[in-house]
PDB file of N, CA and C in Angstrom:
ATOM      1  N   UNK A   1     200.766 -59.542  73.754  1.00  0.00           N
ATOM      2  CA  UNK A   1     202.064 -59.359  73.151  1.00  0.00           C
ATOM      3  C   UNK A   1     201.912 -58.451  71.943  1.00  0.00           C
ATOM      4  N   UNK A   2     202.599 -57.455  71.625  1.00  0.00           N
ATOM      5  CA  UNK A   2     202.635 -56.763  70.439  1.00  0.00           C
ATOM      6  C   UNK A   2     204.137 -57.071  69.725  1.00  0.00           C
ATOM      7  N   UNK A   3     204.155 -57.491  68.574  1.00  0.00           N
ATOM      8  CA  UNK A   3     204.883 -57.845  67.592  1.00  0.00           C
ATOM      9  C   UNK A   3     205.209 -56.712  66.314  1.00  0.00           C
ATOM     10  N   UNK A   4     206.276 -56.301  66.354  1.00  0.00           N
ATOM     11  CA  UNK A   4     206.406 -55.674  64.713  1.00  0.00           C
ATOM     12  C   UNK A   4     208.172 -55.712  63.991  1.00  0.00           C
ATOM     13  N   UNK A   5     207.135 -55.811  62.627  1.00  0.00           N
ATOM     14  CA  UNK A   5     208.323 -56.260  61.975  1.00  0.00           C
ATOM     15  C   UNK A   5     208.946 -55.107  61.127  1.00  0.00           C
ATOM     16  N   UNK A   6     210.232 -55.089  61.396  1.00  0.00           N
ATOM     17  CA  UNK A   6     211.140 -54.134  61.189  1.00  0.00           C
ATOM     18  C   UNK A   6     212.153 -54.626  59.961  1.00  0.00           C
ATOM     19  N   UNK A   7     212.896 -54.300  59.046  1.00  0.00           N
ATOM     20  CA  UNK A   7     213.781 -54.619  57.957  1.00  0.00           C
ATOM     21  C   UNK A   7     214.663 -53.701  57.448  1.00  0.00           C
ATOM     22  N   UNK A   8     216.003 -53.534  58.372  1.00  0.00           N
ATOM     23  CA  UNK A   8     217.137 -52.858  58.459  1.00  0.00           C
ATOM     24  C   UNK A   8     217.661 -52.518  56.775  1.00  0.00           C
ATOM     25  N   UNK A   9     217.765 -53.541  56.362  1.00  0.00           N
ATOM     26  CA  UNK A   9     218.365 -54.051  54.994  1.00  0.00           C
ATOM     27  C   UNK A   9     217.796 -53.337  53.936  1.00  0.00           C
ATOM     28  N   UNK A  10     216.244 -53.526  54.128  1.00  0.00           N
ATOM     29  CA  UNK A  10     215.283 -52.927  53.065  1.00  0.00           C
ATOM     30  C   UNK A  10     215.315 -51.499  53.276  1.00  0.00           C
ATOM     31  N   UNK A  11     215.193 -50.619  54.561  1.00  0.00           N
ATOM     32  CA  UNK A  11     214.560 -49.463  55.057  1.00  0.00           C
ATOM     33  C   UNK A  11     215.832 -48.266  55.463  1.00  0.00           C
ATOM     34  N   UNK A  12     216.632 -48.587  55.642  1.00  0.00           N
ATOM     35  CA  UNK A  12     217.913 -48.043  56.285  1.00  0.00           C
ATOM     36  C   UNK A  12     217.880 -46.954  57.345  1.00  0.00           C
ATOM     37  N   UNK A  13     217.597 -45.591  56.698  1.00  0.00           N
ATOM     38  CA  UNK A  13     217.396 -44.673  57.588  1.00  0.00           C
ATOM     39  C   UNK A  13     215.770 -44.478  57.873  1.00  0.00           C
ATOM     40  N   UNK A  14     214.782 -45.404  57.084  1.00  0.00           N
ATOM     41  CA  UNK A  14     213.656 -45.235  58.127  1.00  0.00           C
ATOM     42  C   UNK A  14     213.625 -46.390  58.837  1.00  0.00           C
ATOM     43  N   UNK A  15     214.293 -47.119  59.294  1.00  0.00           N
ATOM     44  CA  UNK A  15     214.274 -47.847  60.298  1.00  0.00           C
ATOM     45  C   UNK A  15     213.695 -47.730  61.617  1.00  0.00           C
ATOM     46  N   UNK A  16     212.951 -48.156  62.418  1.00  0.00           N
ATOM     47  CA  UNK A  16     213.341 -47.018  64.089  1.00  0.00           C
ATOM     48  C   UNK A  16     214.378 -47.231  64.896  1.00  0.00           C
ATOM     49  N   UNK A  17     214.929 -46.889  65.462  1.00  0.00           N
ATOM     50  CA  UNK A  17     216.062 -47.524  66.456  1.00  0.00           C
ATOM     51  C   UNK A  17     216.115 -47.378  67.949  1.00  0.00           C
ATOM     52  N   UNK A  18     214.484 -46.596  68.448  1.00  0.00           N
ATOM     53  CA  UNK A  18     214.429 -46.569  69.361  1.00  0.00           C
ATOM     54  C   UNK A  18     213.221 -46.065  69.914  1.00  0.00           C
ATOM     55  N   UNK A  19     212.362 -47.123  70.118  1.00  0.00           N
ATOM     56  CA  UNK A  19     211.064 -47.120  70.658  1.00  0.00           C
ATOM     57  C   UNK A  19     210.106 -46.872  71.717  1.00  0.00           C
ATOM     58  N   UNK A  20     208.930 -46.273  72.006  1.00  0.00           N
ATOM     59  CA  UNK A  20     208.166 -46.361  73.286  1.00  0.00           C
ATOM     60  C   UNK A  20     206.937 -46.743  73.396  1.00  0.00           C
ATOM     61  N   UNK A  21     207.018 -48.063  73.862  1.00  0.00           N
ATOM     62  CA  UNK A  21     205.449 -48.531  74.244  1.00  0.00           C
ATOM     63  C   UNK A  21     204.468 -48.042  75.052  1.00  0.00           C
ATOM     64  N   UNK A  22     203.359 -47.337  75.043  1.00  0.00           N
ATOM     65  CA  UNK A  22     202.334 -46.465  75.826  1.00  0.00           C
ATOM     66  C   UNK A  22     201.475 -46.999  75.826  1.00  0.00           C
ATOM     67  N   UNK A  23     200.287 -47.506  76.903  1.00  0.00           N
ATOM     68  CA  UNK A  23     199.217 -47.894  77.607  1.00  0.00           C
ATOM     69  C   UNK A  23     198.279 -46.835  78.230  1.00  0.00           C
ATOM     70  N   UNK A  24     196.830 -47.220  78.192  1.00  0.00           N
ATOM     71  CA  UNK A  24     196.495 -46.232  78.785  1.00  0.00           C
ATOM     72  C   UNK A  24     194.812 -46.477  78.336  1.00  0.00           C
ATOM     73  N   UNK A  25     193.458 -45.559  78.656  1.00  0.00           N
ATOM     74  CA  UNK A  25     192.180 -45.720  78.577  1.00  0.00           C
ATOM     75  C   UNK A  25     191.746 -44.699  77.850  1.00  0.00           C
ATOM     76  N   UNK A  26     192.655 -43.814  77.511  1.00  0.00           N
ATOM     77  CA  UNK A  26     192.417 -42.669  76.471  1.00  0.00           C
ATOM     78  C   UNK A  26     193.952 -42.172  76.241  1.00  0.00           C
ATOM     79  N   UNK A  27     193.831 -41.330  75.206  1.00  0.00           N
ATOM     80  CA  UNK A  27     195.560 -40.626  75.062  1.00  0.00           C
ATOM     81  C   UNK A  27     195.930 -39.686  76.139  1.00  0.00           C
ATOM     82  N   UNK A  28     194.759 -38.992  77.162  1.00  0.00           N
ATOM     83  CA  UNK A  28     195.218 -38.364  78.305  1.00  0.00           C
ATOM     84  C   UNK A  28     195.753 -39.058  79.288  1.00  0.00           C
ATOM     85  N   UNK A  29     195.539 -40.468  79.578  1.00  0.00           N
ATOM     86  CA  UNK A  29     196.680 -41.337  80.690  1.00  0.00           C
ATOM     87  C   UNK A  29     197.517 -42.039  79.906  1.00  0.00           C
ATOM     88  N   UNK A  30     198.107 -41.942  78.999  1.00  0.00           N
ATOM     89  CA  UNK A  30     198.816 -43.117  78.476  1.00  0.00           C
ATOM     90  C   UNK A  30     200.312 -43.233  79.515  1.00  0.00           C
ATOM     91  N   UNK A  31     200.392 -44.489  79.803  1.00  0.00           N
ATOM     92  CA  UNK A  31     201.655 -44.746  80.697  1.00  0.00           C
ATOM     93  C   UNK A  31     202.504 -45.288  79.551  1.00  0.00           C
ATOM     94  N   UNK A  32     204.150 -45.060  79.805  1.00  0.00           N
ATOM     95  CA  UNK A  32     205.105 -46.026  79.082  1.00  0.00           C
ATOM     96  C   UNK A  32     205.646 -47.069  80.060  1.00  0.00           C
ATOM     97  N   UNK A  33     204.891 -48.434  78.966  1.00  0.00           N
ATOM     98  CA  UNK A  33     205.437 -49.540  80.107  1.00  0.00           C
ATOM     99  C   UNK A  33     206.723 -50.535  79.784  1.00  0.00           C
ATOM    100  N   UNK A  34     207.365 -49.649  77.945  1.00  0.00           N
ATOM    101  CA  UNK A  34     208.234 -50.108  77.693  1.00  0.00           C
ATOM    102  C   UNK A  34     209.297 -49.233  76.459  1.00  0.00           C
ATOM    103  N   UNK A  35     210.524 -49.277  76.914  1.00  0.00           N
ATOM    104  CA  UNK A  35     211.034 -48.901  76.038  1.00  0.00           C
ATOM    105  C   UNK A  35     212.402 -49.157  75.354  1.00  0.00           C
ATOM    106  N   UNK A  36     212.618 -49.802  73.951  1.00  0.00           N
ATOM    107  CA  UNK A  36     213.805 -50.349  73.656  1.00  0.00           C
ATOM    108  C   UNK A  36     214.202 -49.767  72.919  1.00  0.00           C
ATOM    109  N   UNK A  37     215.494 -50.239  72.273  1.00  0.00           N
ATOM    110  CA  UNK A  37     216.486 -49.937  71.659  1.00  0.00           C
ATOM    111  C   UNK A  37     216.513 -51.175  70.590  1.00  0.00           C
ATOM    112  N   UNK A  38     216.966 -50.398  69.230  1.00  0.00           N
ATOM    113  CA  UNK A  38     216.978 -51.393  68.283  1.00  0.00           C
ATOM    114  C   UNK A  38     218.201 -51.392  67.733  1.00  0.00           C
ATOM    115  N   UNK A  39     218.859 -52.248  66.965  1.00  0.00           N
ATOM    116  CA  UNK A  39     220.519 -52.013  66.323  1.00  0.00           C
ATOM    117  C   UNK A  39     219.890 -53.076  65.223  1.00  0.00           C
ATOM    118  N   UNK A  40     220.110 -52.397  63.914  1.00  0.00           N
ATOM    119  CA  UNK A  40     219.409 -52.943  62.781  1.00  0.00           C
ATOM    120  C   UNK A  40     218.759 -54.116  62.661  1.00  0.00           C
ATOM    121  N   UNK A  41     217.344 -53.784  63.342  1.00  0.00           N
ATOM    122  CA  UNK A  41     216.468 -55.059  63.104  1.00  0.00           C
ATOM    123  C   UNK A  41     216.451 -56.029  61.772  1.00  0.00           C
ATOM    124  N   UNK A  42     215.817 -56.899  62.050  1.00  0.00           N
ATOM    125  CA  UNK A  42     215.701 -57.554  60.771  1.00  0.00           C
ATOM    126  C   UNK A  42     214.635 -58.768  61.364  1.00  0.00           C
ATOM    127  N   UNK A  43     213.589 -58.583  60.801  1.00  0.00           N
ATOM    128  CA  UNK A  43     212.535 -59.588  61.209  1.00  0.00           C
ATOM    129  C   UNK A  43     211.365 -59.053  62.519  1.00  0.00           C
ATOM    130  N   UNK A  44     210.948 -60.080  62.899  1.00  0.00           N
ATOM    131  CA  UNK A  44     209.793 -59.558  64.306  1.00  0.00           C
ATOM    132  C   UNK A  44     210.679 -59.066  65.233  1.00  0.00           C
ATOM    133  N   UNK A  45     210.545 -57.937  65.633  1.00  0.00           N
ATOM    134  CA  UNK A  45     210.216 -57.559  67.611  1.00  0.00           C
ATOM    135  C   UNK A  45     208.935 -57.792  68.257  1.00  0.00           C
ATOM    136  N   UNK A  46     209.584 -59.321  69.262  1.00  0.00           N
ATOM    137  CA  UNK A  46     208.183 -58.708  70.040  1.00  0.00           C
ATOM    138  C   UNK A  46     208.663 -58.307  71.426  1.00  0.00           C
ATOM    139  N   UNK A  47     207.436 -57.840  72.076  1.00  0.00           N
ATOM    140  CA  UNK A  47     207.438 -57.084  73.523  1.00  0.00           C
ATOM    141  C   UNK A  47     206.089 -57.501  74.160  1.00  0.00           C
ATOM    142  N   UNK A  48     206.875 -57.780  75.257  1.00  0.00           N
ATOM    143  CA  UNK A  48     205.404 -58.580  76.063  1.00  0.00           C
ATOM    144  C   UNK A  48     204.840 -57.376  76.932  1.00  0.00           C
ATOM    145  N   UNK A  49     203.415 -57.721  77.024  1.00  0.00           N
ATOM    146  CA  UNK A  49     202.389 -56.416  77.557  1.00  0.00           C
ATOM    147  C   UNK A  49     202.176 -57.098  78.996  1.00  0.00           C
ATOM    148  N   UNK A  50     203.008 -57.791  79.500  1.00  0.00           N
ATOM    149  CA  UNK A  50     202.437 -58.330  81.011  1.00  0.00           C
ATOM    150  C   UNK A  50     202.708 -57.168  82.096  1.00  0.00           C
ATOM    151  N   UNK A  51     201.681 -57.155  82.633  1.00  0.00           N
ATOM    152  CA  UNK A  51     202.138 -56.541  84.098  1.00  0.00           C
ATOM    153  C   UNK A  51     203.440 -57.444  84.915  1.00  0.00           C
ATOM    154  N   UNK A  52     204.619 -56.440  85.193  1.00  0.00           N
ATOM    155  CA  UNK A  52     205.656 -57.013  85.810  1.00  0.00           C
ATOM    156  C   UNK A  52     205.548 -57.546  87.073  1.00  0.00           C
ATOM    157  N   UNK A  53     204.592 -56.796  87.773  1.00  0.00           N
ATOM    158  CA  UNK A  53     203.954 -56.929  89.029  1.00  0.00           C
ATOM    159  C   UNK A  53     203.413 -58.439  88.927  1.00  0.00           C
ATOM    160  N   UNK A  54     202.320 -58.829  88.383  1.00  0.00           N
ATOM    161  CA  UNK A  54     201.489 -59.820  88.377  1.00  0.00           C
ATOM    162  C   UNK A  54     201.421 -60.596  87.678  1.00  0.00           C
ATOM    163  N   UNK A  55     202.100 -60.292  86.468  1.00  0.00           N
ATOM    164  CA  UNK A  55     203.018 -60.962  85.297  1.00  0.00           C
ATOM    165  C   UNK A  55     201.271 -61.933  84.648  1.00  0.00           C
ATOM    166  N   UNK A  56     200.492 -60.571  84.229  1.00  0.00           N
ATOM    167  CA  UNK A  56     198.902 -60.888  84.026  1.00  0.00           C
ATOM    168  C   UNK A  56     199.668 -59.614  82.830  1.00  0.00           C
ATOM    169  N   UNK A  57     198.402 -60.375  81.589  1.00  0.00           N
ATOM    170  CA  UNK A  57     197.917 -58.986  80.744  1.00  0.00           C
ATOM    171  C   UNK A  57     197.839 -58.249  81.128  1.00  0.00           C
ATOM    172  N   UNK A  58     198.080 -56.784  80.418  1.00  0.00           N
ATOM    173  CA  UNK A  58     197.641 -55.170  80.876  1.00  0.00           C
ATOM    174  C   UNK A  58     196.361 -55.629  80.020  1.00  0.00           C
ATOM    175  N   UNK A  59     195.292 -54.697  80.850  1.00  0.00           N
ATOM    176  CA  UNK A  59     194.350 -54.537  80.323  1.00  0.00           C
ATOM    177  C   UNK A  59     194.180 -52.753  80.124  1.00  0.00           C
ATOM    178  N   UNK A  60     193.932 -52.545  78.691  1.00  0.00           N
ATOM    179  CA  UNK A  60     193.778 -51.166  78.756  1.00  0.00           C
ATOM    180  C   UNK A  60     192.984 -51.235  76.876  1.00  0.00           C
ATOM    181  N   UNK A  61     192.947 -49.982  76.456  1.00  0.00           N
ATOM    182  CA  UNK A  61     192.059 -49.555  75.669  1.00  0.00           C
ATOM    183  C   UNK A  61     192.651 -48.865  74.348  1.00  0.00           C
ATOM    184  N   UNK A  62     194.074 -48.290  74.755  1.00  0.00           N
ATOM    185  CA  UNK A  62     194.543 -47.716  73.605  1.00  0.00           C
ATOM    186  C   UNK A  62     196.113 -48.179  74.035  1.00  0.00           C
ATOM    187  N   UNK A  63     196.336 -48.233  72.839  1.00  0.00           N
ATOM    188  CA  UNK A  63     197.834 -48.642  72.699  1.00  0.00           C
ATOM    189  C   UNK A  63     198.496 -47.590  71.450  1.00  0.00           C
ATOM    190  N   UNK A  64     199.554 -47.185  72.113  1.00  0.00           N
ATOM    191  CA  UNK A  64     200.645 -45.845  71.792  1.00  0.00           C
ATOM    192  C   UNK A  64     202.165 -46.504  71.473  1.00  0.00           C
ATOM    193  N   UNK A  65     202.774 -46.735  70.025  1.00  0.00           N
ATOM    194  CA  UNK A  65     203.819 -46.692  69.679  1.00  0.00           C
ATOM    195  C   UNK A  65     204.308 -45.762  69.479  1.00  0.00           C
ATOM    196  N   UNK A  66     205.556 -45.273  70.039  1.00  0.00           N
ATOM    197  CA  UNK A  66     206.009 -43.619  69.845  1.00  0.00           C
ATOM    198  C   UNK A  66     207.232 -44.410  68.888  1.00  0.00           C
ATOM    199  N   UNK A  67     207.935 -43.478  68.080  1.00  0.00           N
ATOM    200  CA  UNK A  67     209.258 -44.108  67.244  1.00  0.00           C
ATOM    201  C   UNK A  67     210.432 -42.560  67.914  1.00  0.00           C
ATOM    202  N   UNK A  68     211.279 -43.148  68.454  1.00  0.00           N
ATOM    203  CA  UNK A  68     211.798 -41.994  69.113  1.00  0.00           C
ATOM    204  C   UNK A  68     213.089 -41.267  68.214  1.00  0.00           C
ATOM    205  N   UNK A  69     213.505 -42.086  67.776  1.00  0.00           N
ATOM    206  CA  UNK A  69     215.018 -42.386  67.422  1.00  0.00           C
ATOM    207  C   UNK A  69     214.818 -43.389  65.968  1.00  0.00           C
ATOM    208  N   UNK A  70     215.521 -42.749  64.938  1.00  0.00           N
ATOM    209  CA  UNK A  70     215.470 -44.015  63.693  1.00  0.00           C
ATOM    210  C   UNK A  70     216.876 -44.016  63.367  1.00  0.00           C
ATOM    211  N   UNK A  71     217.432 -44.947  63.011  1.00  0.00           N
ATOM    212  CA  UNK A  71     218.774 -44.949  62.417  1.00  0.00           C
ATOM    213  C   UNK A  71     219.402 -44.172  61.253  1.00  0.00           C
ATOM    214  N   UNK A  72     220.540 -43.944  61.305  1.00  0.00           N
ATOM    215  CA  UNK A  72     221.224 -42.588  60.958  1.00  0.00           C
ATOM    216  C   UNK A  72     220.612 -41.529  60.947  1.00  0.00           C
ATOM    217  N   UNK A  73     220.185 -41.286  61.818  1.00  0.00           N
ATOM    218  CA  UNK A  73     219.107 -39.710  62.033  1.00  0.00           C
ATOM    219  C   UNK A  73     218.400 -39.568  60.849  1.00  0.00           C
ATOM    220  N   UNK A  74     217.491 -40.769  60.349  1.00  0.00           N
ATOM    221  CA  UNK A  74     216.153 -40.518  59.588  1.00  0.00           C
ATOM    222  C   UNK A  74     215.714 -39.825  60.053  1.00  0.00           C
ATOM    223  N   UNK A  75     214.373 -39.031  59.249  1.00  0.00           N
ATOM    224  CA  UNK A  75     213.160 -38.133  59.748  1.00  0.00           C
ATOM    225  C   UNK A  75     211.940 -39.236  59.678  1.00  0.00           C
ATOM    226  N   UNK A  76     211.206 -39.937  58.733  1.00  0.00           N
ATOM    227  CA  UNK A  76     209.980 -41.119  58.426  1.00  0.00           C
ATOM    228  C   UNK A  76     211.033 -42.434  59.063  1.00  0.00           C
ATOM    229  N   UNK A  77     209.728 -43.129  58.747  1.00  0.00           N
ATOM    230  CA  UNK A  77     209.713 -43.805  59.667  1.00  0.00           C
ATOM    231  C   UNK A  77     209.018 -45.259  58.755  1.00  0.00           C
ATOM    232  N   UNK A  78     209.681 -46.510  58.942  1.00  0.00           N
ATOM    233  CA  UNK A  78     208.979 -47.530  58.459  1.00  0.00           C
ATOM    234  C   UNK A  78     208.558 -49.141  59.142  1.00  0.00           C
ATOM    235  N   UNK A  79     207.740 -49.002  59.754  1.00  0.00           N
ATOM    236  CA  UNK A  79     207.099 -50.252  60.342  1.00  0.00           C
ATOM    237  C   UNK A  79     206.458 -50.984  59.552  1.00  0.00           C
ATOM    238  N   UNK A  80     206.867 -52.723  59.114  1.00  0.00           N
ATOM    239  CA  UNK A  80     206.541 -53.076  57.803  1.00  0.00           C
ATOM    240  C   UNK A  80     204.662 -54.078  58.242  1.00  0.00           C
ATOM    241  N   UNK A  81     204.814 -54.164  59.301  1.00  0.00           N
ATOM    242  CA  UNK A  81     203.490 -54.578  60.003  1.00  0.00           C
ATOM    243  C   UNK A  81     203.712 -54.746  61.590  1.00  0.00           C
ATOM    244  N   UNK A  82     202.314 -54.473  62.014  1.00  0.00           N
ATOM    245  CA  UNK A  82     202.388 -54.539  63.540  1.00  0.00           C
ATOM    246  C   UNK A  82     201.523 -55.618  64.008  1.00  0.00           C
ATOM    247  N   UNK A  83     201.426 -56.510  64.940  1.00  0.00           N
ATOM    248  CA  UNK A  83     200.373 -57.055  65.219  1.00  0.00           C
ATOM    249  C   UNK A  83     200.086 -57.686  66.995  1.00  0.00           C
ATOM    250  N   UNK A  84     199.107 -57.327  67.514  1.00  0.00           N
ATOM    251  CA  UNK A  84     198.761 -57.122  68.826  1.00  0.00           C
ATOM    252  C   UNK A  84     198.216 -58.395  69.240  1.00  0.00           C
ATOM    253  N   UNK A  85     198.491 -59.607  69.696  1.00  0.00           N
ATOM    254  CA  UNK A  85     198.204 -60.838  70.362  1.00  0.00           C
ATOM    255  C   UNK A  85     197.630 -60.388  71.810  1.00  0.00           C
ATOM    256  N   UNK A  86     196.186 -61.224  72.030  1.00  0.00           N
ATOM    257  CA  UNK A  86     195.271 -60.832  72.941  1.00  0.00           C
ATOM    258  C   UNK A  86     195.112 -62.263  73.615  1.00  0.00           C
ATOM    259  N   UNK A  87     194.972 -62.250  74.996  1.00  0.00           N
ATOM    260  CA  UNK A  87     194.800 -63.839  75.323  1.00  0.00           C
ATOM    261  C   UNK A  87     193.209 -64.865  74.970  1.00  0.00           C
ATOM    262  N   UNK A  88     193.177 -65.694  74.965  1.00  0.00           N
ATOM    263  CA  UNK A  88     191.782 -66.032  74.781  1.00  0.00           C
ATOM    264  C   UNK A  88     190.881 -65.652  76.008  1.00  0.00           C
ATOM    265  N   UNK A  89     189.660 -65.684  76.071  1.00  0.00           N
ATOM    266  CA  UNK A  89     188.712 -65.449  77.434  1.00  0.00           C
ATOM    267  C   UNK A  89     187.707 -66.370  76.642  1.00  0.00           C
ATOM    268  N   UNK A  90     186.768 -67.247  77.624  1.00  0.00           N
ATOM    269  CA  UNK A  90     186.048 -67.724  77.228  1.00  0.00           C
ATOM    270  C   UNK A  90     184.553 -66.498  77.788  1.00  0.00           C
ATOM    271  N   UNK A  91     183.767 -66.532  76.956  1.00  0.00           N
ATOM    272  CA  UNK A  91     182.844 -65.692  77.211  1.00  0.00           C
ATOM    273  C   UNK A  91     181.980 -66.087  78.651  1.00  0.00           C
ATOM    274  N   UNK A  92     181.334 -64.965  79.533  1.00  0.00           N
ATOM    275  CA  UNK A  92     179.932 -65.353  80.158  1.00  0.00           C
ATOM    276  C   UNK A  92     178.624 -65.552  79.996  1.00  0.00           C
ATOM    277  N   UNK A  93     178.923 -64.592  78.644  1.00  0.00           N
ATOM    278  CA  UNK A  93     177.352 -65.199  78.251  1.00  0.00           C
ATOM    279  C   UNK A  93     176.814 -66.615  77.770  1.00  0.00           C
ATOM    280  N   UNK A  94     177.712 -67.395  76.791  1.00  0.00           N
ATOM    281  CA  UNK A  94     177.641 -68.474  76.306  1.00  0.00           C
ATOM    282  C   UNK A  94     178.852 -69.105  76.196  1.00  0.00           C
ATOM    283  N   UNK A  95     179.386 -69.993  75.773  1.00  0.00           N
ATOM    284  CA  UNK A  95     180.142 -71.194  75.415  1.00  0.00           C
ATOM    285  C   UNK A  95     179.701 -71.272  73.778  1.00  0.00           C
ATOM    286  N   UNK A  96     181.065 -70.602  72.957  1.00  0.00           N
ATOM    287  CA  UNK A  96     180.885 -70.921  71.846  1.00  0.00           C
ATOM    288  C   UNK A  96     182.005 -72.066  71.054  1.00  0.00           C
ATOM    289  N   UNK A  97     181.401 -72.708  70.047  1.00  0.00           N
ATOM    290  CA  UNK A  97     182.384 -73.961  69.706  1.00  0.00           C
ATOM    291  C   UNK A  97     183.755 -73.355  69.153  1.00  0.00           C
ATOM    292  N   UNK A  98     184.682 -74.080  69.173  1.00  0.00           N
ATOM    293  CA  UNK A  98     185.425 -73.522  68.362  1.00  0.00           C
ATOM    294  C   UNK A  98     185.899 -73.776  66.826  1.00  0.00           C
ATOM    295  N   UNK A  99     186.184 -72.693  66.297  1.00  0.00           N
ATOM    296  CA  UNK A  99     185.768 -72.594  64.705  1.00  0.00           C
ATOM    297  C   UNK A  99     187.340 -73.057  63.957  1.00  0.00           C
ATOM    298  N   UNK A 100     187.038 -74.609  63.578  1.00  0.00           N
ATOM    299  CA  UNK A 100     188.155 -75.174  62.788  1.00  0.00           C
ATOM    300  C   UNK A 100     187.865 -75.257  61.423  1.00  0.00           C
ATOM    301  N   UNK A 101     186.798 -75.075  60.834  1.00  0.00           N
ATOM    302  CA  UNK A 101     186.327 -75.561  59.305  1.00  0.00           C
ATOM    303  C   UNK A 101     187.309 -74.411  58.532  1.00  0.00           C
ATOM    304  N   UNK A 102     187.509 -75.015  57.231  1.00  0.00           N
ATOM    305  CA  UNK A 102     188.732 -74.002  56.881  1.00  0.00           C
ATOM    306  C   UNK A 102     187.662 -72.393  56.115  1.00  0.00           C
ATOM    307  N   UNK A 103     186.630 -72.637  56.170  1.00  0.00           N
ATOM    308  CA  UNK A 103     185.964 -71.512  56.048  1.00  0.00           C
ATOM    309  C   UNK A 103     185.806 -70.304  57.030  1.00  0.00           C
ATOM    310  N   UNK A 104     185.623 -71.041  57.864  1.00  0.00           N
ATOM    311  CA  UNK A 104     185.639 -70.162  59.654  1.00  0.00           C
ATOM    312  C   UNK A 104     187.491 -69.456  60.030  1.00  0.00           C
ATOM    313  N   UNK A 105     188.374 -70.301  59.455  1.00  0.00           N
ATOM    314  CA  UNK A 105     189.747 -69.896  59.553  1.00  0.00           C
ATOM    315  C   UNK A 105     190.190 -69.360  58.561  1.00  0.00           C
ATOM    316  N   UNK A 106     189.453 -68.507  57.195  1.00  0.00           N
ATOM    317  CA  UNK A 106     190.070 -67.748  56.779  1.00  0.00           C
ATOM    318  C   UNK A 106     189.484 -66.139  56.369  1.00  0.00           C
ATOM    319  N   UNK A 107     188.268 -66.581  57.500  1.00  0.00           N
ATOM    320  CA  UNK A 107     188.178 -64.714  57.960  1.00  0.00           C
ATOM    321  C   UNK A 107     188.259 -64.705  60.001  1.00  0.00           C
ATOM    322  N   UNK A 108     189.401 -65.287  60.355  1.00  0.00           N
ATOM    323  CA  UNK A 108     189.555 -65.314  61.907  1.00  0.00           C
ATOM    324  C   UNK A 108     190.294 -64.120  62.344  1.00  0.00           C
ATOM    325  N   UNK A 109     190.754 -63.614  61.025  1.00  0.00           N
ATOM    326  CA  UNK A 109     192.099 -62.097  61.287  1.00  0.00           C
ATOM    327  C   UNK A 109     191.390 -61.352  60.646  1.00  0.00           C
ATOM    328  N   UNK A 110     191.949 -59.847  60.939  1.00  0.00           N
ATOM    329  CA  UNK A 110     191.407 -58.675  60.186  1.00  0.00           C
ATOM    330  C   UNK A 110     192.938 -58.159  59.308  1.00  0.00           C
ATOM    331  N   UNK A 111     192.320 -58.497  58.175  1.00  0.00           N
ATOM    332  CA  UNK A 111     193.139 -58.126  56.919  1.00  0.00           C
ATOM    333  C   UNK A 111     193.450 -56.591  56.690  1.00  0.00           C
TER     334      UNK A 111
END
């Protein structure tokens, strides 16, 4: 799932208002596997990365936000954070525990 948070209120004309999600294994195949329309966000968008087909994760390597369109014909552009949710996999090589100590949970994200 990719998530981003947008704030109409704060941003006005750099808002985006109209987006394209791109997939792909380098920037020479990138496919668009999604594309919306925004009317003054305010808070998270998310957009799910499932294959429609198999309704499974895309698996791919680079991920392409295009901003097509911003409200009242801005030129910049303001995305206030983005963030890309990956499913768990348990590894093949080993079985590792999982990390609850509050030391282990407050470097689990990349800041």
């Amino acid at each position: 799932m990719l998530c981003i948070y947008a704030d109409y209120k704060s941003d006005e004309s750099y808002t985006p208002s109209k987006i394209s999600v791109r997939v792909g294994n380098n920037f020479h195949n990138l496919q668009e596997i999604r594309q919306l329309e925004m009317v003054e966000p305010s808070g998270w968008i998310h957009i799910s990365l499932l294959n429609q087909r198999t309704n499974e994760p895309i698996s791919t390597f680079m991920i392409q936000i295009a901003v097509l369109a911003n409200h009242q014909n801005g030129r910049d552009t303001h995305m206030r954070q983005i963030k890309v949710y990956t499913p768990v996999e348990e590894s093949s090589i080993g079985k590792f525990p999982r990390c609850t100590t509050v030391d282990f949970m407050m470097y689990r994200t990349i800041r």
